[in-house]
C-alpha atoms as a PDB file:
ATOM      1  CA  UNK A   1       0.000   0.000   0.000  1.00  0.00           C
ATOM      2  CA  UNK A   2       3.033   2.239   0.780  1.00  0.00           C
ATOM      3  CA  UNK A   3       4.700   1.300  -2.606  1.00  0.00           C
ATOM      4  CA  UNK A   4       0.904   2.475  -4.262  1.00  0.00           C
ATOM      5  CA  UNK A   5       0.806   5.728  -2.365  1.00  0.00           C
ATOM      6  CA  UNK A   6       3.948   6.610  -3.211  1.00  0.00           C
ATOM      7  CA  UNK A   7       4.026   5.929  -6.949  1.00  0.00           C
ATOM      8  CA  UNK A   8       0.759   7.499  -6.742  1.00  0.00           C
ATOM      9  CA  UNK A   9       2.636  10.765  -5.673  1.00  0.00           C
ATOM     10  CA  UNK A  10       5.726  10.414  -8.144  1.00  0.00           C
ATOM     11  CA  UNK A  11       3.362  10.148 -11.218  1.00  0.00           C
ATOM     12  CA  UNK A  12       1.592  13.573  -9.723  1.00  0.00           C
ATOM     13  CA  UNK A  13       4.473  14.957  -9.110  1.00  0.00           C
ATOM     14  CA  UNK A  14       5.611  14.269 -12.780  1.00  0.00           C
ATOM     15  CA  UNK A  15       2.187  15.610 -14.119  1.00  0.00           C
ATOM     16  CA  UNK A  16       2.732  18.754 -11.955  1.00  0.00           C
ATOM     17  CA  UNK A  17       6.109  19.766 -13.472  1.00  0.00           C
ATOM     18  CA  UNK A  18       5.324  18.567 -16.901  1.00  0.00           C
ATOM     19  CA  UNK A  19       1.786  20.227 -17.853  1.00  0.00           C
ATOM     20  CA  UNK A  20       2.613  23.364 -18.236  1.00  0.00           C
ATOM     21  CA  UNK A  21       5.336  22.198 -20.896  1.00  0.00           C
ATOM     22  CA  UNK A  22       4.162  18.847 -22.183  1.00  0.00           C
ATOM     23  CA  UNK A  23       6.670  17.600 -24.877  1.00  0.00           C
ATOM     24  CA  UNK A  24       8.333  14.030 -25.956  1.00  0.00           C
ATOM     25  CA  UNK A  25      10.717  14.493 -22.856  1.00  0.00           C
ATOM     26  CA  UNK A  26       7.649  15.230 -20.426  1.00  0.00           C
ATOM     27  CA  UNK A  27       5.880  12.220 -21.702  1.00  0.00           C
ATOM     28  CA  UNK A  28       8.844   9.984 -21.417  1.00  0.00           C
ATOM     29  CA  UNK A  29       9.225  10.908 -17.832  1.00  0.00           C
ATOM     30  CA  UNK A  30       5.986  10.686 -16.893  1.00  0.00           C
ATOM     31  CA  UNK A  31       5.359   7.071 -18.759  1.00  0.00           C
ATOM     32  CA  UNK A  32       8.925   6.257 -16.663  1.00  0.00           C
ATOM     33  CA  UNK A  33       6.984   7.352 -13.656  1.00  0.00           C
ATOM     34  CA  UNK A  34       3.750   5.667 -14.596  1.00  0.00           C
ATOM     35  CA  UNK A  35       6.152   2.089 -14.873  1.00  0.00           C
ATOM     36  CA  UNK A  36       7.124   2.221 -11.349  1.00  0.00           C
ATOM     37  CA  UNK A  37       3.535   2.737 -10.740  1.00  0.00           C
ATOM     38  CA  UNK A  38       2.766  -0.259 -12.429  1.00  0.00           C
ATOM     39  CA  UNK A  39       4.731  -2.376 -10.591  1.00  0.00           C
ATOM     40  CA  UNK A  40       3.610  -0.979  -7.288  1.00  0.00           C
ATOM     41  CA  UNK A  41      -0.030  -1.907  -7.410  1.00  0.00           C
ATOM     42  CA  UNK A  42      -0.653  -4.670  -9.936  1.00  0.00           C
ATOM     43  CA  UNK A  43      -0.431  -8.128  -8.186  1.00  0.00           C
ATOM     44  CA  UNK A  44       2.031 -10.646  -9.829  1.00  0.00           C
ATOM     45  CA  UNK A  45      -0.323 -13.714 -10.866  1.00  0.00           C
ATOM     46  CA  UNK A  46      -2.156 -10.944 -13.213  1.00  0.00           C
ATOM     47  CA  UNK A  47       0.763  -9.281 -15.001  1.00  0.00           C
ATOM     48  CA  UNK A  48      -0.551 -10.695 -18.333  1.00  0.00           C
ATOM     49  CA  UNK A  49      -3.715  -9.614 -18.394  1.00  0.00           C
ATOM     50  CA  UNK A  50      -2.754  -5.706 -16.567  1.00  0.00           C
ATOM     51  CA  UNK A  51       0.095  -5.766 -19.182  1.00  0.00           C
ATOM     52  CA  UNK A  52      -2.562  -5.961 -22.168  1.00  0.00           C
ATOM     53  CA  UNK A  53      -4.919  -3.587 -20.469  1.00  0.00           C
ATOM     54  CA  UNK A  54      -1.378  -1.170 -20.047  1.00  0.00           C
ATOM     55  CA  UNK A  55      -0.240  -1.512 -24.101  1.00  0.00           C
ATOM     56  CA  UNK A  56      -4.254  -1.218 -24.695  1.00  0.00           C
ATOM     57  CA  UNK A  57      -4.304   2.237 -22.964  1.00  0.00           C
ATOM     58  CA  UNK A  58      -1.118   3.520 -24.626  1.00  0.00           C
ATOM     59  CA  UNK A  59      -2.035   2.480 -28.086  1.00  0.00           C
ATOM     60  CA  UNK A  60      -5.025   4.179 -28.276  1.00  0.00           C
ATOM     61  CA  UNK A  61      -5.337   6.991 -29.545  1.00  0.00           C
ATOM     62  CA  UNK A  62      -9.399   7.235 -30.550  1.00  0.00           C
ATOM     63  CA  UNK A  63     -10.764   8.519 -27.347  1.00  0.00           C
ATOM     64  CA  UNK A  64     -14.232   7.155 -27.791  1.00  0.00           C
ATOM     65  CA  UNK A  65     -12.380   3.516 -27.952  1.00  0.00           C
ATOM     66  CA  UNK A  66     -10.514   4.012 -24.749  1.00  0.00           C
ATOM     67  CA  UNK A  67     -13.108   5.877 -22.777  1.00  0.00           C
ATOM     68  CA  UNK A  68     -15.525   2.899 -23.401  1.00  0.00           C
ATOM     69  CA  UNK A  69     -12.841   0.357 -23.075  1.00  0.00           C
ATOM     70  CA  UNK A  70     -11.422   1.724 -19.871  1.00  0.00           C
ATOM     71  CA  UNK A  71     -15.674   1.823 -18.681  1.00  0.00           C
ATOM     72  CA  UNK A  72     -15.492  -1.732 -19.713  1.00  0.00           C
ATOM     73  CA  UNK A  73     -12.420  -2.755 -18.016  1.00  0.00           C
ATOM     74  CA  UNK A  74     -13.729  -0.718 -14.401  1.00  0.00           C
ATOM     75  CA  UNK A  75     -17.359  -2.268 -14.947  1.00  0.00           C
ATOM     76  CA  UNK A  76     -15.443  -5.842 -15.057  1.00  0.00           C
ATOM     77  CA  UNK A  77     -13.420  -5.150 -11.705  1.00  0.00           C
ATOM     78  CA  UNK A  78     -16.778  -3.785  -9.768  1.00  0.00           C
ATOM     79  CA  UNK A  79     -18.710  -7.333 -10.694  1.00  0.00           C
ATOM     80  CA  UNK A  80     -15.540  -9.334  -9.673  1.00  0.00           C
ATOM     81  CA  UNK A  81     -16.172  -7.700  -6.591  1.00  0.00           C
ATOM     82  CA  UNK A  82     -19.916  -7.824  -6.419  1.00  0.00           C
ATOM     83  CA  UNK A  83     -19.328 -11.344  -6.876  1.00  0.00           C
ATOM     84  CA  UNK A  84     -17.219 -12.384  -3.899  1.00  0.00           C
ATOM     85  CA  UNK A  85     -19.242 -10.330  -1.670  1.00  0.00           C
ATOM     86  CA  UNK A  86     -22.887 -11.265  -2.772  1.00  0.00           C
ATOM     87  CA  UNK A  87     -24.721 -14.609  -2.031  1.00  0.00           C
ATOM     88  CA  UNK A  88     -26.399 -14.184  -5.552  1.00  0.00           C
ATOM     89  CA  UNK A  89     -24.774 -11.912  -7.222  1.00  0.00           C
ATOM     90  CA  UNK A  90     -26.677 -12.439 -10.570  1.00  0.00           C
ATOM     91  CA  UNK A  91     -29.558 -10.289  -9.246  1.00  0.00           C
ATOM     92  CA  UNK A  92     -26.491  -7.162  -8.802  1.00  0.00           C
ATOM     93  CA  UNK A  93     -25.006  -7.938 -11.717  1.00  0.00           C
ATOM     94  CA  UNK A  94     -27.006  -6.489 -14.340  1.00  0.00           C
ATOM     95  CA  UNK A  95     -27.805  -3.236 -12.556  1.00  0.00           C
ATOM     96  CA  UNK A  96     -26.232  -0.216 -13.874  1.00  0.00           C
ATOM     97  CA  UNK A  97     -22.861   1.228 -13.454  1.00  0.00           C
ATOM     98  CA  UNK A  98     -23.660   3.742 -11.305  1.00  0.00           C
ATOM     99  CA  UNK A  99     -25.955   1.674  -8.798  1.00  0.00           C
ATOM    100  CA  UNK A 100     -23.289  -0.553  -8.690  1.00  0.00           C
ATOM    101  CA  UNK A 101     -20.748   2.081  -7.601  1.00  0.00           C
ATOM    102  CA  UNK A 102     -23.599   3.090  -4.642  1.00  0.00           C
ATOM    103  CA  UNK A 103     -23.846  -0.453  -3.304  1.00  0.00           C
ATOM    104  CA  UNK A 104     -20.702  -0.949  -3.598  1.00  0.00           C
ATOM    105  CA  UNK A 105     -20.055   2.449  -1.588  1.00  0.00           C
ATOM    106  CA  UNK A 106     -22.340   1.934   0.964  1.00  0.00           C
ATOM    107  CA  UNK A 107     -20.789  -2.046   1.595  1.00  0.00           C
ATOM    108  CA  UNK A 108     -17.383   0.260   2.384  1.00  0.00           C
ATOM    109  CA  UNK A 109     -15.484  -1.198  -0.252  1.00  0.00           C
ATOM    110  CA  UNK A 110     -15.399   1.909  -2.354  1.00  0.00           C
ATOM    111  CA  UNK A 111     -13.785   5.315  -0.809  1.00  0.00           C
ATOM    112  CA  UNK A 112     -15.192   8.326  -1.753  1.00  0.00           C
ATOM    113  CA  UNK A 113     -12.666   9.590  -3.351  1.00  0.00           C
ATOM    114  CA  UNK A 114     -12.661   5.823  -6.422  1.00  0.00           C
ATOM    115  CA  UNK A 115     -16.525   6.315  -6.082  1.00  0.00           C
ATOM    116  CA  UNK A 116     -16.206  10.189  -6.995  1.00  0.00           C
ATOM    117  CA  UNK A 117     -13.856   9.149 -10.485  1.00  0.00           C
ATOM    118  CA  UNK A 118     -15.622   6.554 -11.499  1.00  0.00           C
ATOM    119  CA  UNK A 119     -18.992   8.321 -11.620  1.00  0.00           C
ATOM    120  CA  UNK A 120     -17.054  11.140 -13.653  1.00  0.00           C
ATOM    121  CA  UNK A 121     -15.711   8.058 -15.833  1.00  0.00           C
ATOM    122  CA  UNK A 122     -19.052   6.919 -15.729  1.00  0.00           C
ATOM    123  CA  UNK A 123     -20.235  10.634 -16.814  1.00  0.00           C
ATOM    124  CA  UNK A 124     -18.007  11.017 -19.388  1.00  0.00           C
ATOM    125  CA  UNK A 125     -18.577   7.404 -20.923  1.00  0.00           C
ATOM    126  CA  UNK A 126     -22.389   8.686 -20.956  1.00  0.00           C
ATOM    127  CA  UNK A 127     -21.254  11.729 -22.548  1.00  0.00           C
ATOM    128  CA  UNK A 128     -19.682   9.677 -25.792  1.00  0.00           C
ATOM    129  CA  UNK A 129     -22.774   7.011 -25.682  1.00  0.00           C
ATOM    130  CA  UNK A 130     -25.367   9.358 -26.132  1.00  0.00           C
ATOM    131  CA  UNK A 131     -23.657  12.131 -28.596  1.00  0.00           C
ATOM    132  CA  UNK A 132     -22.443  11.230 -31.765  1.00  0.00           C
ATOM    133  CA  UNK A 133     -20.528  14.317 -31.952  1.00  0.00           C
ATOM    134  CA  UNK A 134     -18.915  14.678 -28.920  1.00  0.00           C
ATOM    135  CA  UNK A 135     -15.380  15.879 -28.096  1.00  0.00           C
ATOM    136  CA  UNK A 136     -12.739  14.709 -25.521  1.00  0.00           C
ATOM    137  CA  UNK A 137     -11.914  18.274 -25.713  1.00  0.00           C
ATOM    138  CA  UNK A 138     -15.167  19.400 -23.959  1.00  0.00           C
ATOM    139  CA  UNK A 139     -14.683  17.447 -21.002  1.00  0.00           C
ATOM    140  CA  UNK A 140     -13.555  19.509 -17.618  1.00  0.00           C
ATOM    141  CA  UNK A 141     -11.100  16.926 -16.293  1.00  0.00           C
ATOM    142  CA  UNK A 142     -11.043  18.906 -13.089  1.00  0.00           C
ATOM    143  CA  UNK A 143     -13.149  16.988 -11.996  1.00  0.00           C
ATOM    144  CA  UNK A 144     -10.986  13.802 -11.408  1.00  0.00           C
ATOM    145  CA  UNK A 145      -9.256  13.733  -7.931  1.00  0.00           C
ATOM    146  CA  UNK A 146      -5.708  13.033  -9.098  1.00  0.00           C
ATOM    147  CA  UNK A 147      -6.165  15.780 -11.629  1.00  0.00           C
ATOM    148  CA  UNK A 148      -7.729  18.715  -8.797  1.00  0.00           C
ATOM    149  CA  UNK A 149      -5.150  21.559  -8.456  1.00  0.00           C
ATOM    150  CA  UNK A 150      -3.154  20.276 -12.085  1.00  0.00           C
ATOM    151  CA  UNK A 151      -5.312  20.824 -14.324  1.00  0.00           C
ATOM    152  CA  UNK A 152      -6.552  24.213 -15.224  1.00  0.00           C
ATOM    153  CA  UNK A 153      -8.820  25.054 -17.947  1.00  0.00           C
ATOM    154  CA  UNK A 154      -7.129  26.894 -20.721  1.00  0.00           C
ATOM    155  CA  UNK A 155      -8.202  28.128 -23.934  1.00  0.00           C
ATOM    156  CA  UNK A 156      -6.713  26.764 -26.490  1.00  0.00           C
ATOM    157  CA  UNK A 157      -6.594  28.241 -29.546  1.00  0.00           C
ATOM    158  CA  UNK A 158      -6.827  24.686 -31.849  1.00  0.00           C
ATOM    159  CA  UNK A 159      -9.253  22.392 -30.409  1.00  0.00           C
ATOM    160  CA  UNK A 160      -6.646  19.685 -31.375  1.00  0.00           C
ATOM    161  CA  UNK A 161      -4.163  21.111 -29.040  1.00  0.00           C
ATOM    162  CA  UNK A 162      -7.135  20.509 -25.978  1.00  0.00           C
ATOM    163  CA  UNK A 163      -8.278  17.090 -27.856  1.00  0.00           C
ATOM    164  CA  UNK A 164      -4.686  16.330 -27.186  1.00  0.00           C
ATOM    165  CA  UNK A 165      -3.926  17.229 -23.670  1.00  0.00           C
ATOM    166  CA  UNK A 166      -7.510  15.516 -22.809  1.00  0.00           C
ATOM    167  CA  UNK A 167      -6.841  12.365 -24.475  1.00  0.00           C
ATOM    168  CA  UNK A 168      -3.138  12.260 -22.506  1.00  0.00           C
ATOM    169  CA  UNK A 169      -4.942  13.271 -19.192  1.00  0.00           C
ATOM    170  CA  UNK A 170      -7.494  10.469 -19.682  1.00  0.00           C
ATOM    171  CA  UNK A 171      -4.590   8.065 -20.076  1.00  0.00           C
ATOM    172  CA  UNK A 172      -3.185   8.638 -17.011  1.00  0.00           C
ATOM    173  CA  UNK A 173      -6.060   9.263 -15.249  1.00  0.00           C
ATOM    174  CA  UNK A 174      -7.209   5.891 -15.934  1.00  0.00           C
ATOM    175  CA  UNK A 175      -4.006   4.651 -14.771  1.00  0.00           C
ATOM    176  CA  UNK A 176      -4.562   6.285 -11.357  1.00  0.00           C
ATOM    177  CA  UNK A 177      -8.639   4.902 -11.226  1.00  0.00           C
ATOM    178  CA  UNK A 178      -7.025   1.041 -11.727  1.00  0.00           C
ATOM    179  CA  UNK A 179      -4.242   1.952  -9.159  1.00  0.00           C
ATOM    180  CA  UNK A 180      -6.993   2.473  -6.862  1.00  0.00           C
ATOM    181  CA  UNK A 181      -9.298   0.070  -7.601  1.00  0.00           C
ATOM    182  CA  UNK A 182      -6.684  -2.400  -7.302  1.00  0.00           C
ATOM    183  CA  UNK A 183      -5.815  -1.385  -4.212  1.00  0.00           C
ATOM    184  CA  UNK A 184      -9.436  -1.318  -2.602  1.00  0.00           C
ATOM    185  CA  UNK A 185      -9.948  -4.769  -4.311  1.00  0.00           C
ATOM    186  CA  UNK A 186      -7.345  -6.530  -3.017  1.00  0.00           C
ATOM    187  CA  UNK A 187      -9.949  -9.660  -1.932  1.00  0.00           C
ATOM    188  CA  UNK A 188      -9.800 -10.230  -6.310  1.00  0.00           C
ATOM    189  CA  UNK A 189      -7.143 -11.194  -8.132  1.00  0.00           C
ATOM    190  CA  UNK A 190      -7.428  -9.679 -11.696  1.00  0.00           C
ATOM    191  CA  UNK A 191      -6.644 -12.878 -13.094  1.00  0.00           C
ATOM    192  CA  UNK A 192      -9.856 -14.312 -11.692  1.00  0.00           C
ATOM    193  CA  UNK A 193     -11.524 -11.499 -14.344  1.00  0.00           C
END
């Protein structure tokens, strides 16, 4: 947990000192930092399958595929866990994401702080399901704990440039929501996913 918390920081730190001048050298340094946060929090017996999930994220570059794939890969972990901890899980199961980020919040294995970003994960997936036309770019990623106090809403004067940044935010954003999902959820293995 100690290892988690303080990858955790390194990778903010690294996004602190890098966002105001995000180049290839930034990026390299923060994907450094986002390694060691990797091998902090992901158990051992599910390398393979975190490792796939990790290239999937970084190879992506369509953010309607990796917002709904990251949803996905979140929606998976919460049923693992609704199905150690329910004597017929079936009937929790097929209720939606966000009741199952309540129950799972009120059972205490959710903080507020993992139940908070995945509702905005849960927003913004909502956002991309329901509007053809919609834009990474729109999203206020201020919302997102980890990204409170770095990121500050600019205007841009290309929407690309913003497309950009958001895309790279929601990367590592992501990478801070499975952090801390897989350290709430340590009763799962991801392997058993």
């Amino acid at each position: 947990m100690a290892k988690t918390i303080n990858a955790n920081k390194i990778l903010k730190q690294s996004l602190l000192e890098t966002l105001p001048k995000i180049n290839i050298k930034s990026i390299n340094q923060i994907s450094s930092a986002s390694k060691e946060l990797h091998a902090a929090f992901f158990p051992k017996k599910s390398k393979a399958l975190v490792m796939n999930f990790f290239k999937l994220i970084f190879s992506i570059d369509d953010p309607l595929h990796l917002v709904i794939r990251s949803h996905l890969y979140t929606e998976v972990m919460l049923n693992a866990v609704i199905t150690k901890n329910f004597k017929n899980p079936e009937k929790v199961i097929n209720f939606s994401y966000s009741q199952k980020i309540k129950i799972l919040f009120a059972l205490g294995k959710l903080d507020t702080q993992l139940s908070t970003d995945l509702n905005y994960l849960n927003q913004l997936r909502n956002k991309f399901a329901h509007n053809l036309k919609y834009d990474i770019a729109e999203f206020d990623f201020s919302q997102f704990s980890d990204l409170k106090g770095i990121y500050k809403k600019k205007d841009y004067q290309r929407k690309s440039s913003k497309r950009s940044l958001n895309l790279f935010l929601f990367k590592y954003e992501i990478l801070f929501i499975l952090g801390n999902m897989t350290t709430q959820f340590r009763e799962i293995l991801l392997i058993d996913i």
